[in-house]
C-alpha atoms as a PDB file:
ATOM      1  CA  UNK A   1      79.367  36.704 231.095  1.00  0.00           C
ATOM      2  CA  UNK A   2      75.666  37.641 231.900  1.00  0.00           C
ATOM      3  CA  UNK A   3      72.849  35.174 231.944  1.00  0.00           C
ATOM      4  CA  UNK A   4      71.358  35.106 228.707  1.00  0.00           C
ATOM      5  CA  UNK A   5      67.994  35.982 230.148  1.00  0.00           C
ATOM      6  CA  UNK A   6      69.996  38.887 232.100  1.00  0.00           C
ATOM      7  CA  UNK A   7      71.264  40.175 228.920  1.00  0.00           C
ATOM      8  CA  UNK A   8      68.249  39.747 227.072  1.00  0.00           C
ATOM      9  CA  UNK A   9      66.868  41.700 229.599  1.00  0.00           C
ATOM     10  CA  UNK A  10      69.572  44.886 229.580  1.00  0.00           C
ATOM     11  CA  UNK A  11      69.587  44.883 225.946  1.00  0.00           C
ATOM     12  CA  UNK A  12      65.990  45.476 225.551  1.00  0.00           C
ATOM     13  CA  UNK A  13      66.000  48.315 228.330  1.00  0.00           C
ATOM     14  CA  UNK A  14      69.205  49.847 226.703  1.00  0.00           C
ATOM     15  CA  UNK A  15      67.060  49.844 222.979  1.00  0.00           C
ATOM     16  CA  UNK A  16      63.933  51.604 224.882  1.00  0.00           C
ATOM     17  CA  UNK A  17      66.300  53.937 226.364  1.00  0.00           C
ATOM     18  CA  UNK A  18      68.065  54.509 223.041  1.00  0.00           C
ATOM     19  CA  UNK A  19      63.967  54.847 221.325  1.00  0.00           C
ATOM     20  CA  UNK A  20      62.953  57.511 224.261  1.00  0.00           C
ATOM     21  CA  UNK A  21      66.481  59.241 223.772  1.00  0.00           C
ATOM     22  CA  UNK A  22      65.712  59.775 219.915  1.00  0.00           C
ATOM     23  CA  UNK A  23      62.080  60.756 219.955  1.00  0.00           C
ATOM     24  CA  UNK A  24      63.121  63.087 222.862  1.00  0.00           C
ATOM     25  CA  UNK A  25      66.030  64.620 220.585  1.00  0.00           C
ATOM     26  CA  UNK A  26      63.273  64.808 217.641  1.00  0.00           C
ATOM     27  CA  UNK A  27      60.931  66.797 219.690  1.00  0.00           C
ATOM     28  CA  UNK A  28      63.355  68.936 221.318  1.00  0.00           C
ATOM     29  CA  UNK A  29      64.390  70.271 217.824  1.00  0.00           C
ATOM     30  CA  UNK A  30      63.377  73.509 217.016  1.00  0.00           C
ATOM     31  CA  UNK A  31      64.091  72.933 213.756  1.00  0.00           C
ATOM     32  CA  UNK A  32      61.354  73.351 210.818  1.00  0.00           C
ATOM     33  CA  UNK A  33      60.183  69.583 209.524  1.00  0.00           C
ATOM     34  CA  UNK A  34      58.461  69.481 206.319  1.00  0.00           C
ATOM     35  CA  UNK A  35      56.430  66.299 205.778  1.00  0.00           C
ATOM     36  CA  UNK A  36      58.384  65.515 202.259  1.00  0.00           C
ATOM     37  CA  UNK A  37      61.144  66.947 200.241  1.00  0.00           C
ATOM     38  CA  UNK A  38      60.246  69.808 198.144  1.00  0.00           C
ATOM     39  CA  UNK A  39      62.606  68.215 194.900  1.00  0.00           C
ATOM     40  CA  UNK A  40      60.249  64.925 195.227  1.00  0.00           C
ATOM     41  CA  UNK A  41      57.305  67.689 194.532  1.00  0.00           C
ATOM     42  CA  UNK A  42      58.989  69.292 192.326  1.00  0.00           C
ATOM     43  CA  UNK A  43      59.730  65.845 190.576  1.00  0.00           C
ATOM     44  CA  UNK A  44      56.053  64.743 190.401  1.00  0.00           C
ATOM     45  CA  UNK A  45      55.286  68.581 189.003  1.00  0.00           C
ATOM     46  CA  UNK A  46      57.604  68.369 186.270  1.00  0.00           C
ATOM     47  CA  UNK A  47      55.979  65.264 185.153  1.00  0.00           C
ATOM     48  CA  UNK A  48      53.133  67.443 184.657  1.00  0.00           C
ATOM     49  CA  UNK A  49      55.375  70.648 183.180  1.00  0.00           C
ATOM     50  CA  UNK A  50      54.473  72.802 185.821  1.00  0.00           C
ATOM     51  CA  UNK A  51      57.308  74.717 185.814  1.00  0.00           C
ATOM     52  CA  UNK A  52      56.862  78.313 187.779  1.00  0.00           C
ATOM     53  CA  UNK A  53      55.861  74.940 190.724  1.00  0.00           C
ATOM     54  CA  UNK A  54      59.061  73.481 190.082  1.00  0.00           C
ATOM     55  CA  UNK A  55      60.959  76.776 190.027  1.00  0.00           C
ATOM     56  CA  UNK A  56      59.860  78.180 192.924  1.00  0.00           C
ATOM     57  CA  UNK A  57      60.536  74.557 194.675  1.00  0.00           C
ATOM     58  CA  UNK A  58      63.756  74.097 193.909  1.00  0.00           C
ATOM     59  CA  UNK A  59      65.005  77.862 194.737  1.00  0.00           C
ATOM     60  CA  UNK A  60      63.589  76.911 198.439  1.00  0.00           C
ATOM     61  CA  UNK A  61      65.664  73.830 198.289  1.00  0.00           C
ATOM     62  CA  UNK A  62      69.029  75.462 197.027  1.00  0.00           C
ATOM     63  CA  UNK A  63      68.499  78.024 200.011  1.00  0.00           C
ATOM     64  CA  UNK A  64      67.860  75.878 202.619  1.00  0.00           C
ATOM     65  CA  UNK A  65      68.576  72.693 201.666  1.00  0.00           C
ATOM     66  CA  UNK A  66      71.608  72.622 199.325  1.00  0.00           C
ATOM     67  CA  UNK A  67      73.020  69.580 200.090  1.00  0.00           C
ATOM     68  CA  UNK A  68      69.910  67.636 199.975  1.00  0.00           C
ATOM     69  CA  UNK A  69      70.551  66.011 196.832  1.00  0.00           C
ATOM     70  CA  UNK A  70      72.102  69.281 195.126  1.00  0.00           C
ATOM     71  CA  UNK A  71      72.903  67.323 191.155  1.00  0.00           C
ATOM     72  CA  UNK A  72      69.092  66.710 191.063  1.00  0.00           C
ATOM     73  CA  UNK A  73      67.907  70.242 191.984  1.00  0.00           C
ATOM     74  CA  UNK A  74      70.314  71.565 189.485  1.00  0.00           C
ATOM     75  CA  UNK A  75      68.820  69.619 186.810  1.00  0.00           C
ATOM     76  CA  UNK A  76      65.354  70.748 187.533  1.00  0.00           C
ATOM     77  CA  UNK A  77      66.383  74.024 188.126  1.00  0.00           C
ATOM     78  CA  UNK A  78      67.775  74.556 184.819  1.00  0.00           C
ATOM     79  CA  UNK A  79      65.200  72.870 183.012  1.00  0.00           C
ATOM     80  CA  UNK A  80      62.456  74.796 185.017  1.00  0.00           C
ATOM     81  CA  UNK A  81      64.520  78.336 183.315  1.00  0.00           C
ATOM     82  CA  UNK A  82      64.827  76.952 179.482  1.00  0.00           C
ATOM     83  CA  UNK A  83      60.930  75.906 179.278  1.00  0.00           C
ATOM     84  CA  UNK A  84      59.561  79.467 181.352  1.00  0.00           C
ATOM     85  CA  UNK A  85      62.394  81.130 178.779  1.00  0.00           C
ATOM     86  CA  UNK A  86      61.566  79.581 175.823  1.00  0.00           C
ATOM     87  CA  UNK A  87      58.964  81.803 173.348  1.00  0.00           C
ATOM     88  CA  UNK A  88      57.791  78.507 171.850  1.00  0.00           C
ATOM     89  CA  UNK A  89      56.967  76.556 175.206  1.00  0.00           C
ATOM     90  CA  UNK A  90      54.904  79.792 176.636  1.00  0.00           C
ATOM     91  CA  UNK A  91      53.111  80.292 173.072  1.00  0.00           C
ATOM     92  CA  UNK A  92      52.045  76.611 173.197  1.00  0.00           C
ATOM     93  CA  UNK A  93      50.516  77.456 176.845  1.00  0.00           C
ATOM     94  CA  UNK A  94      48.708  80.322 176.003  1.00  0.00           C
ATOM     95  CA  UNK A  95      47.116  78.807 172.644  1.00  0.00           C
ATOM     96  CA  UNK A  96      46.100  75.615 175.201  1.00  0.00           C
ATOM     97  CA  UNK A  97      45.107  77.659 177.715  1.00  0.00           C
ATOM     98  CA  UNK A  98      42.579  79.758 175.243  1.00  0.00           C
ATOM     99  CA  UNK A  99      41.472  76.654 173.398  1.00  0.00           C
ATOM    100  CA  UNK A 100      40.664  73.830 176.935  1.00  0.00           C
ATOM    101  CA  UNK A 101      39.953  77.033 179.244  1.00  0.00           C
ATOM    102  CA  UNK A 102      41.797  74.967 182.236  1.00  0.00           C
ATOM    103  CA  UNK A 103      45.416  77.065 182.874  1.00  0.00           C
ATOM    104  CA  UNK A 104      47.924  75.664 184.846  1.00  0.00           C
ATOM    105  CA  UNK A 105      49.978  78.087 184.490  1.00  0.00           C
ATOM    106  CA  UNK A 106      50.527  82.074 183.785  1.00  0.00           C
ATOM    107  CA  UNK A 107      50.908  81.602 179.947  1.00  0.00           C
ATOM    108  CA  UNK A 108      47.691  78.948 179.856  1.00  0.00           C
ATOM    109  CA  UNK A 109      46.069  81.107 182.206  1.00  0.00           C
ATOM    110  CA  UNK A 110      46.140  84.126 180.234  1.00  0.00           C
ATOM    111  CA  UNK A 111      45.173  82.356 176.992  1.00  0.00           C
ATOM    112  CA  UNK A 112      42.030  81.249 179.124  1.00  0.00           C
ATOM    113  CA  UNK A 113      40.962  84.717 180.314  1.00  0.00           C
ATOM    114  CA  UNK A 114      41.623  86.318 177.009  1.00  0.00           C
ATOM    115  CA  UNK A 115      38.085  87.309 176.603  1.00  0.00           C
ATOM    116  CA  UNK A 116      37.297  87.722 180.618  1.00  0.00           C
ATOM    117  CA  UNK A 117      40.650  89.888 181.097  1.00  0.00           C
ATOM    118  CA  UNK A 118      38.759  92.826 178.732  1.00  0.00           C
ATOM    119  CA  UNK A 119      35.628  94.489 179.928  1.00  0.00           C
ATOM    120  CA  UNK A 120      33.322  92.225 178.013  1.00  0.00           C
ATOM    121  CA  UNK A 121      33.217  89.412 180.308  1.00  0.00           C
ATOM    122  CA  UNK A 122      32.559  91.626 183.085  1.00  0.00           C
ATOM    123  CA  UNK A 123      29.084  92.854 181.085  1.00  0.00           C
ATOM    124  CA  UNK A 124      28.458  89.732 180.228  1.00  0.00           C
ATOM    125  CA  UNK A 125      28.607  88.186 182.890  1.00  0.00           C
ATOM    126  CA  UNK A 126      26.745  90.738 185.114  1.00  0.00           C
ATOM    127  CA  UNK A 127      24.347  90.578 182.530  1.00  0.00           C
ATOM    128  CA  UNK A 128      23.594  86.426 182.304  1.00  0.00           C
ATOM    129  CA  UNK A 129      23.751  86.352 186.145  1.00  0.00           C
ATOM    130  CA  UNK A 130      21.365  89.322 186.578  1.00  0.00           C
ATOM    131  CA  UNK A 131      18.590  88.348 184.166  1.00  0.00           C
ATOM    132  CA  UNK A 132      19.074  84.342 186.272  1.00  0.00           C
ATOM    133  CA  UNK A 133      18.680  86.221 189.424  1.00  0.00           C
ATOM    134  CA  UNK A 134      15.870  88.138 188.371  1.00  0.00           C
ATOM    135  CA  UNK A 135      13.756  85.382 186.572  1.00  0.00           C
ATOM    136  CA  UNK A 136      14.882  82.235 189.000  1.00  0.00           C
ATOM    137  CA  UNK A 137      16.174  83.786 191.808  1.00  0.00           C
ATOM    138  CA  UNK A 138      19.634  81.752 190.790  1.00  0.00           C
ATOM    139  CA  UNK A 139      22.290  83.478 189.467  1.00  0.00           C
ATOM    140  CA  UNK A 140      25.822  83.613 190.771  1.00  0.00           C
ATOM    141  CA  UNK A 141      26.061  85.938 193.174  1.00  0.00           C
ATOM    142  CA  UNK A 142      30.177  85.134 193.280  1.00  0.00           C
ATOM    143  CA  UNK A 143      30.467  85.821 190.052  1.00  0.00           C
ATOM    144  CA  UNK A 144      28.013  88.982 189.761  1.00  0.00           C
ATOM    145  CA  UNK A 145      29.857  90.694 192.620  1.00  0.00           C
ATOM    146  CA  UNK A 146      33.466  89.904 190.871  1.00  0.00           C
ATOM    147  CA  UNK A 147      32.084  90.994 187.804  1.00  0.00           C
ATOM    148  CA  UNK A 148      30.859  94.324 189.676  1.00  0.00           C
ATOM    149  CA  UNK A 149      34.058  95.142 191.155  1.00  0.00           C
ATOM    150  CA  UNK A 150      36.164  94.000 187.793  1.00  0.00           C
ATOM    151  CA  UNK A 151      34.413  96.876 185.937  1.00  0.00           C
ATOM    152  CA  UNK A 152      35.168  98.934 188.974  1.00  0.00           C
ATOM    153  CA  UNK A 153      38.640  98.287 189.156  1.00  0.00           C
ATOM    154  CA  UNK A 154      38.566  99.211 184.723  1.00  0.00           C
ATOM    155  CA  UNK A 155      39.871 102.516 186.681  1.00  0.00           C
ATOM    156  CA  UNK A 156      42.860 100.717 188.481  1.00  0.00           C
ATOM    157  CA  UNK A 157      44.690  99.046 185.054  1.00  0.00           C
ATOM    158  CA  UNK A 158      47.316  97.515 188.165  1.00  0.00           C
ATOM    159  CA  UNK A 159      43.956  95.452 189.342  1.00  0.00           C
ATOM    160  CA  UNK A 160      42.069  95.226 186.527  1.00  0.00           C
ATOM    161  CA  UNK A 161      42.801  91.428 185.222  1.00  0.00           C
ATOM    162  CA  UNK A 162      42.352  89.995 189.091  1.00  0.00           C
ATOM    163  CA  UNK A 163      38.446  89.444 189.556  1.00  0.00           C
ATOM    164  CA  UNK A 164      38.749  87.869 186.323  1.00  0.00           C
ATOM    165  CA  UNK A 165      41.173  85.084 187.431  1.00  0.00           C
ATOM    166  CA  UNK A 166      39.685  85.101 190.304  1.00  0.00           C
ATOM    167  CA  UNK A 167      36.893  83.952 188.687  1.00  0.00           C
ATOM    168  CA  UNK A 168      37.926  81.601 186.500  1.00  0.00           C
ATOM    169  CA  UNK A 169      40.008  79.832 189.965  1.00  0.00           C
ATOM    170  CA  UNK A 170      36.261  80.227 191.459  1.00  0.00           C
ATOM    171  CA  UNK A 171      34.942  78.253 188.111  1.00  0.00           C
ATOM    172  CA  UNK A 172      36.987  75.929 188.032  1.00  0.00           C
ATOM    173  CA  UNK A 173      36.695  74.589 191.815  1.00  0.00           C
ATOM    174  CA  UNK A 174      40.715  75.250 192.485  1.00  0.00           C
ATOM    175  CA  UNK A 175      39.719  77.067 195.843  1.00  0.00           C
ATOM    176  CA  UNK A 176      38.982  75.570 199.150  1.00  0.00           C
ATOM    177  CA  UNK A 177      35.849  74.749 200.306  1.00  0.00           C
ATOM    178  CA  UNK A 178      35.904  76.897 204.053  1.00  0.00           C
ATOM    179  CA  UNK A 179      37.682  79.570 201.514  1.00  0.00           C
ATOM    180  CA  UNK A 180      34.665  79.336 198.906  1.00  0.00           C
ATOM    181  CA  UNK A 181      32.274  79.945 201.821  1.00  0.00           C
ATOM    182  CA  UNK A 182      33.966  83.023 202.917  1.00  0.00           C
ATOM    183  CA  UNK A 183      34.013  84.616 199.431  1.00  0.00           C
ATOM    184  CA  UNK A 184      30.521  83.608 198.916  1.00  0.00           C
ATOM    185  CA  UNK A 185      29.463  85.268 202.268  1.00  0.00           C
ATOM    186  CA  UNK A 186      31.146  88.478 201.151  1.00  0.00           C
ATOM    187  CA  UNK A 187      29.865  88.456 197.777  1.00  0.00           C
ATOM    188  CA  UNK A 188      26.490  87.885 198.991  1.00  0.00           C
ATOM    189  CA  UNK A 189      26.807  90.822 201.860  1.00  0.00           C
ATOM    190  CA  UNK A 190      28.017  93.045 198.375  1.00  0.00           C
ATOM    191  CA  UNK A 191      25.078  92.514 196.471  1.00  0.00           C
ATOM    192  CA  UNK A 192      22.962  93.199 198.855  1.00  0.00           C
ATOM    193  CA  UNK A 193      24.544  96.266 200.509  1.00  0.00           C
ATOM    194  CA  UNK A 194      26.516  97.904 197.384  1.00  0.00           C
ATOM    195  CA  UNK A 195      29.436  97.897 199.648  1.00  0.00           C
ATOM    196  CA  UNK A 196      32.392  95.888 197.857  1.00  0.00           C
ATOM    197  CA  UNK A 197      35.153  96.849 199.814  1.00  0.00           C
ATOM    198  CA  UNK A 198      35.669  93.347 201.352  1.00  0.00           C
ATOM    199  CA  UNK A 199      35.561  91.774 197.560  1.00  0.00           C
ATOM    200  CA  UNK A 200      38.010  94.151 196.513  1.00  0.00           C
ATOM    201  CA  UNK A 201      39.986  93.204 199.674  1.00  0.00           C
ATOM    202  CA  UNK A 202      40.074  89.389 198.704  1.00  0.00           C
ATOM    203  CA  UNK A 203      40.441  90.559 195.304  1.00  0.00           C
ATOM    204  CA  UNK A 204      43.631  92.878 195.739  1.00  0.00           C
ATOM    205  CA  UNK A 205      45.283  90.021 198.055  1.00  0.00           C
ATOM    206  CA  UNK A 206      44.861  87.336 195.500  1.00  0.00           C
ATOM    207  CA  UNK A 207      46.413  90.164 192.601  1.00  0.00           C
ATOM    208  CA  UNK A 208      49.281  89.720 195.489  1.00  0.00           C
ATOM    209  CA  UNK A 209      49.487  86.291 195.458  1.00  0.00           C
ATOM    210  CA  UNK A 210      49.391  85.630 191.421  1.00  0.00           C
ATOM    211  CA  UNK A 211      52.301  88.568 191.486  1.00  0.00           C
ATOM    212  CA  UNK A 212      54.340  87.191 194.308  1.00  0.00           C
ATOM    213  CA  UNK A 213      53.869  83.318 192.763  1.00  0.00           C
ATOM    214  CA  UNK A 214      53.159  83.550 189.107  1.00  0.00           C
ATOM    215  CA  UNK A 215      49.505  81.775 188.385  1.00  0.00           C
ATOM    216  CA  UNK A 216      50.511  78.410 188.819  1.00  0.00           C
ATOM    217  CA  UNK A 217      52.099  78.308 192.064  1.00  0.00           C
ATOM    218  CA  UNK A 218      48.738  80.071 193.253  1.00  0.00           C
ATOM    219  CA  UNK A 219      46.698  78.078 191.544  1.00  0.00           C
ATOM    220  CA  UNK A 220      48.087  75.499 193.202  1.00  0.00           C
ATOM    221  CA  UNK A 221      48.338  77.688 196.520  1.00  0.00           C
ATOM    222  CA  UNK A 222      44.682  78.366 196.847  1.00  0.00           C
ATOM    223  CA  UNK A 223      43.525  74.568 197.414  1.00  0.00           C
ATOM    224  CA  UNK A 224      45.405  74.777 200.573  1.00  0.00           C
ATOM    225  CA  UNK A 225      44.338  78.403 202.212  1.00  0.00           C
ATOM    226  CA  UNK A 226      40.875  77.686 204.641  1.00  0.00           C
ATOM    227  CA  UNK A 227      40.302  81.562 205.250  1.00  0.00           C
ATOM    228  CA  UNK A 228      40.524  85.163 204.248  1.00  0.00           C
ATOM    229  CA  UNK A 229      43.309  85.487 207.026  1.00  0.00           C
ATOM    230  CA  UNK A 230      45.301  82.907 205.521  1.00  0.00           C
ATOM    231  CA  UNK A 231      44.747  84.169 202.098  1.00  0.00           C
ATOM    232  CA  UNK A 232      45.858  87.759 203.345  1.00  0.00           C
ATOM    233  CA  UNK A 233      48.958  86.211 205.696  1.00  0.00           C
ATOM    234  CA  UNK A 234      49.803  85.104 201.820  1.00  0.00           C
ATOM    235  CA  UNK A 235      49.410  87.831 200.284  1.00  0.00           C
ATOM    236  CA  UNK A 236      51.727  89.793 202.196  1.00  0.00           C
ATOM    237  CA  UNK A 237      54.632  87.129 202.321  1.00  0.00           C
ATOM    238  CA  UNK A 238      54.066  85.975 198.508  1.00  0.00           C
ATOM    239  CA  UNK A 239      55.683  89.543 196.961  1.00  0.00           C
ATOM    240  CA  UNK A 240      58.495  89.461 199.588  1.00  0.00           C
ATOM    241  CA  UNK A 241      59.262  85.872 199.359  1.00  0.00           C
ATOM    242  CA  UNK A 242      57.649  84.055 196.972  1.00  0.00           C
ATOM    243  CA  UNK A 243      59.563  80.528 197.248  1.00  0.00           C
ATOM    244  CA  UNK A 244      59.445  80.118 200.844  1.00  0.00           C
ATOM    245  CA  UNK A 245      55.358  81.273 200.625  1.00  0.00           C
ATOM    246  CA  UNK A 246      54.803  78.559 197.910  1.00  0.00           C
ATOM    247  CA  UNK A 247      56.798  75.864 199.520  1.00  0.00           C
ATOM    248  CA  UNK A 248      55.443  76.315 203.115  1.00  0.00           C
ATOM    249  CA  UNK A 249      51.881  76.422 201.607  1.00  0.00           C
ATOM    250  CA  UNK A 250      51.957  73.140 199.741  1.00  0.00           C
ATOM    251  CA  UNK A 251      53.998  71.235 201.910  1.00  0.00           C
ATOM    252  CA  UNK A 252      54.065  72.770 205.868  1.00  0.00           C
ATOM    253  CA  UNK A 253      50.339  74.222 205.589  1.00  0.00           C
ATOM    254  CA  UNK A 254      49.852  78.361 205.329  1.00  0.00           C
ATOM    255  CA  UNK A 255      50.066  78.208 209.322  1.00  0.00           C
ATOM    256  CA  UNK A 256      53.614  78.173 208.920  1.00  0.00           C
ATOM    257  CA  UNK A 257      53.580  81.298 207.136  1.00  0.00           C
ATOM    258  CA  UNK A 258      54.391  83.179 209.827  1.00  0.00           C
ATOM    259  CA  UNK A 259      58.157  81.890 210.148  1.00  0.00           C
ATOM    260  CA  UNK A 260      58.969  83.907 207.708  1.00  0.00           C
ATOM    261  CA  UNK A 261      60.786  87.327 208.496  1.00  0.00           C
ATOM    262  CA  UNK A 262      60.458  90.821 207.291  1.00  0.00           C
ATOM    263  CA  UNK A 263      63.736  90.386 205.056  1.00  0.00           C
ATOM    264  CA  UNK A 264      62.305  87.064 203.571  1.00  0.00           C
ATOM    265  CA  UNK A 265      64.027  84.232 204.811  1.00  0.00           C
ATOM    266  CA  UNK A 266      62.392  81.625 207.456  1.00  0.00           C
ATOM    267  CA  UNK A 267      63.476  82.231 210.895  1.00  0.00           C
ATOM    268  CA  UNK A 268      64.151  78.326 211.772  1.00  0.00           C
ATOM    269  CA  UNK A 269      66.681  75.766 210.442  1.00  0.00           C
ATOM    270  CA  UNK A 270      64.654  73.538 207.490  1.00  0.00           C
ATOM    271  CA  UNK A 271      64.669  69.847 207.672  1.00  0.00           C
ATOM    272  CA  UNK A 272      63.182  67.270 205.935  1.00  0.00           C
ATOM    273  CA  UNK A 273      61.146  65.531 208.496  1.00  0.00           C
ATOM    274  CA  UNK A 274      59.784  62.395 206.808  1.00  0.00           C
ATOM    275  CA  UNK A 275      62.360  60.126 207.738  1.00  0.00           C
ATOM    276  CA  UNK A 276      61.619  60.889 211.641  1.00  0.00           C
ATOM    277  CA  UNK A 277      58.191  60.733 211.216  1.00  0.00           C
ATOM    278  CA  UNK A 278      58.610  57.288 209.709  1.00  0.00           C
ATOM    279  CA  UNK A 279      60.638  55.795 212.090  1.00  0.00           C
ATOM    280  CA  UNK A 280      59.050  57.130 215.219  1.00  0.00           C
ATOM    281  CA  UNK A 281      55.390  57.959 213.772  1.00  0.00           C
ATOM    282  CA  UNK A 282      53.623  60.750 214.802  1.00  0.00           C
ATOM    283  CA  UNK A 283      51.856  58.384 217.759  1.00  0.00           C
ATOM    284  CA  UNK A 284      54.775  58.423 219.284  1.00  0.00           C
ATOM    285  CA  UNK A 285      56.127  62.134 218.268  1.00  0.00           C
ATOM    286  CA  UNK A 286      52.866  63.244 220.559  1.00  0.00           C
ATOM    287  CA  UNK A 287      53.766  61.571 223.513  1.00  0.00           C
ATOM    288  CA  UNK A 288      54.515  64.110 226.491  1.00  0.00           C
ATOM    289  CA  UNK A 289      57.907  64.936 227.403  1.00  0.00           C
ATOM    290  CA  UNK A 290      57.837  64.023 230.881  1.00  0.00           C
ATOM    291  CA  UNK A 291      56.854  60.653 229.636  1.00  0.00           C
ATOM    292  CA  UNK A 292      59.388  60.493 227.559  1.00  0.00           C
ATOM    293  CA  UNK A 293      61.963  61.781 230.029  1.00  0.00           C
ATOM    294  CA  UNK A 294      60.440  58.785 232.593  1.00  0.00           C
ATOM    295  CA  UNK A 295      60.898  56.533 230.221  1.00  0.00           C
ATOM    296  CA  UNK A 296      64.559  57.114 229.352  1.00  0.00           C
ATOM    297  CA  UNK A 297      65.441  57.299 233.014  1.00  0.00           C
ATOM    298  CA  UNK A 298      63.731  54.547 234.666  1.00  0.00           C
ATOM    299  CA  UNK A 299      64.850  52.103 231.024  1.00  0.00           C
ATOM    300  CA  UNK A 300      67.953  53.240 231.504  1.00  0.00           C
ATOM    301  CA  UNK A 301      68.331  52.885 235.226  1.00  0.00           C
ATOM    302  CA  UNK A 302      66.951  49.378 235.038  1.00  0.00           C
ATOM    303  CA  UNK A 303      69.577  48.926 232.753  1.00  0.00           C
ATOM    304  CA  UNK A 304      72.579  50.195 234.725  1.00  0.00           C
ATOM    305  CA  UNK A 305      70.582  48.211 238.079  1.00  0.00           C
ATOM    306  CA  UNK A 306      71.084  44.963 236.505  1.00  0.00           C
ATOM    307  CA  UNK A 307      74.617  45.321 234.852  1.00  0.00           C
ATOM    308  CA  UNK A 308      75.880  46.239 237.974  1.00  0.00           C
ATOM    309  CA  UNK A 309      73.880  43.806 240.127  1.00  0.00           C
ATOM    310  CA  UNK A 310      75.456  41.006 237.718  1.00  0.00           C
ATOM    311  CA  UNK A 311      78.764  42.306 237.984  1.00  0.00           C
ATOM    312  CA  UNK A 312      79.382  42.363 241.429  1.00  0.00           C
ATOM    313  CA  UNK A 313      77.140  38.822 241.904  1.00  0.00           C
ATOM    314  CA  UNK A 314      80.114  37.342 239.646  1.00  0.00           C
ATOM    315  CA  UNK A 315      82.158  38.696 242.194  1.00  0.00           C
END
């Protein structure tokens, strides 16, 4: 038998081997992570009865991870359909979303624009914000050139209903502050110049969005997009593949967007990444490979060093 000191010694070298071995194997994975299981989102969403969320969350997990804890996703899957099927459930949204004016989803969202959706919100706002600009120098310049290129878009029915959510999202703080600075700048640059054509750019790519998603899931969405780029990469991924958009969005960040292929589906394997993250932390996840390669080799040949040093000294 070895020395207790000995094997005190070789065990510890043979667990830092074993530590350097499994963060190496983590790293090497090509493998998607996502910080935290999309069903324990979807969980804390149904608590709230955000159901296009939970929907869209638990069609990502049955695609790519369908054994992760399949008799729960069921369940939330099927209650997700009854309440976005039911007449009753989406009459009670649109009569809350008309009476508090805060929509959390498409039904409460529509019951909140029900004026603003029609022409007359346009006017009127153009109207408050112009006579505030022109007396105080103050008025909304967001809102004006929305307003602006709602009536303008009166001629494209397809487009017409999107500055209007737009502005309402804009309203109601549920966009991103480097996001908010962009559409300000380009708002600003409209009313000055007449030329709306980036406006009706962010304006057309959010109509994407809210079709791809449904309102909630871009409501939700739009906290987490920092730029017109990102907001366009959406765009064009949300009306092709509207689960994996959402999902990556909230949980990987929209820079992940770009896994996702022309037919829809993400190009990597998905795993839920929490539990490596936990046990190796993400100190350790950012260590270089070579020094993670050194230490596995030089633990491990310590260990090897001394087993056979004390075998052959028993000799």
């Amino acid at each position: 038998m070895f020395r207790p000191l000995r094997l005190s010694i070789i065990l510890s070298l043979l667990s830092v081997s074993w530590w350097a071995a499994s963060v190496l194997a983590v790293k090497t994975d090509d493998s998607l992570f996502l910080a935290s299981s999309p069903l324990q989102l979807a969980e804390e969403l149904k608590r709230e009865e955000r159901w296009e969320d939970v929907l869209l969350l638990t069609k990502f997990s049955e695609r790519y991870l369908r054994e992760h804890d399949e008799d729960h996703r069921v369940a939330l899957q099927q209650a997700a359909s009854e309440h976005l099927d039911s007449t009753e459930f989406l009459a009670q949204r649109f009569l809350m979303g008309a009476i508090s004016g805060e929509p959390v989803d498409t039904a409460s969202l529509l019951g909140s624009l029900s004026l603003d959706i029609f022409v007359i919100g346009d006017i009127r706002d153009l109207v408050v914000q112009g006579l505030r600009e022109v007396s105080t120098g103050e008025g909304d310049q967001v809102v004006m050139a929305l307003s602006a290129t709602g009536l303008i878009l009166t001629l494209a029915p397809e487009l017409s209903w999107a500055p209007a959510m737009l502005k309402a999202f804009y309203r109601g703080g549920r966009i991103s502050s480097p996001l908010k600075q962009q559409i300000e700048t380009a708002t600003r640059t409209a009313v000055k110049t007449g030329n709306l054509v980036p406006v009706k750019t962010i304006v057309q790519d959010f109509s994407d969005i809210v079709r791809g998603m449904g309102a909630g899931p871009a409501l939700s969405s739009m906290r987490h997009i920092r730029s017109t780029n990102e907001l366009s990469q959406l765009a064009r991924q949300a009306t092709r593949a509207p689960a994996e958009s959402y999902t990556l969005t909230r949980i990987a960040g929209p820079g992940q967007l770009k896994l996702i292929r022309a037919d829809g589906r993400i190009a990597k394997t998905v795993k839920i990444g929490a539990r490596q993250q936990k046990l190796f932390g993400k100190l350790f996840l950012g260590l270089p490979l070579w020094l993670l390669v050194g230490v596995f080799s030089l633990s491990m040949g310590l260990a090897v060093y001394l087993v056979l040093t004390g075998y052959l000294l028993r000799r």
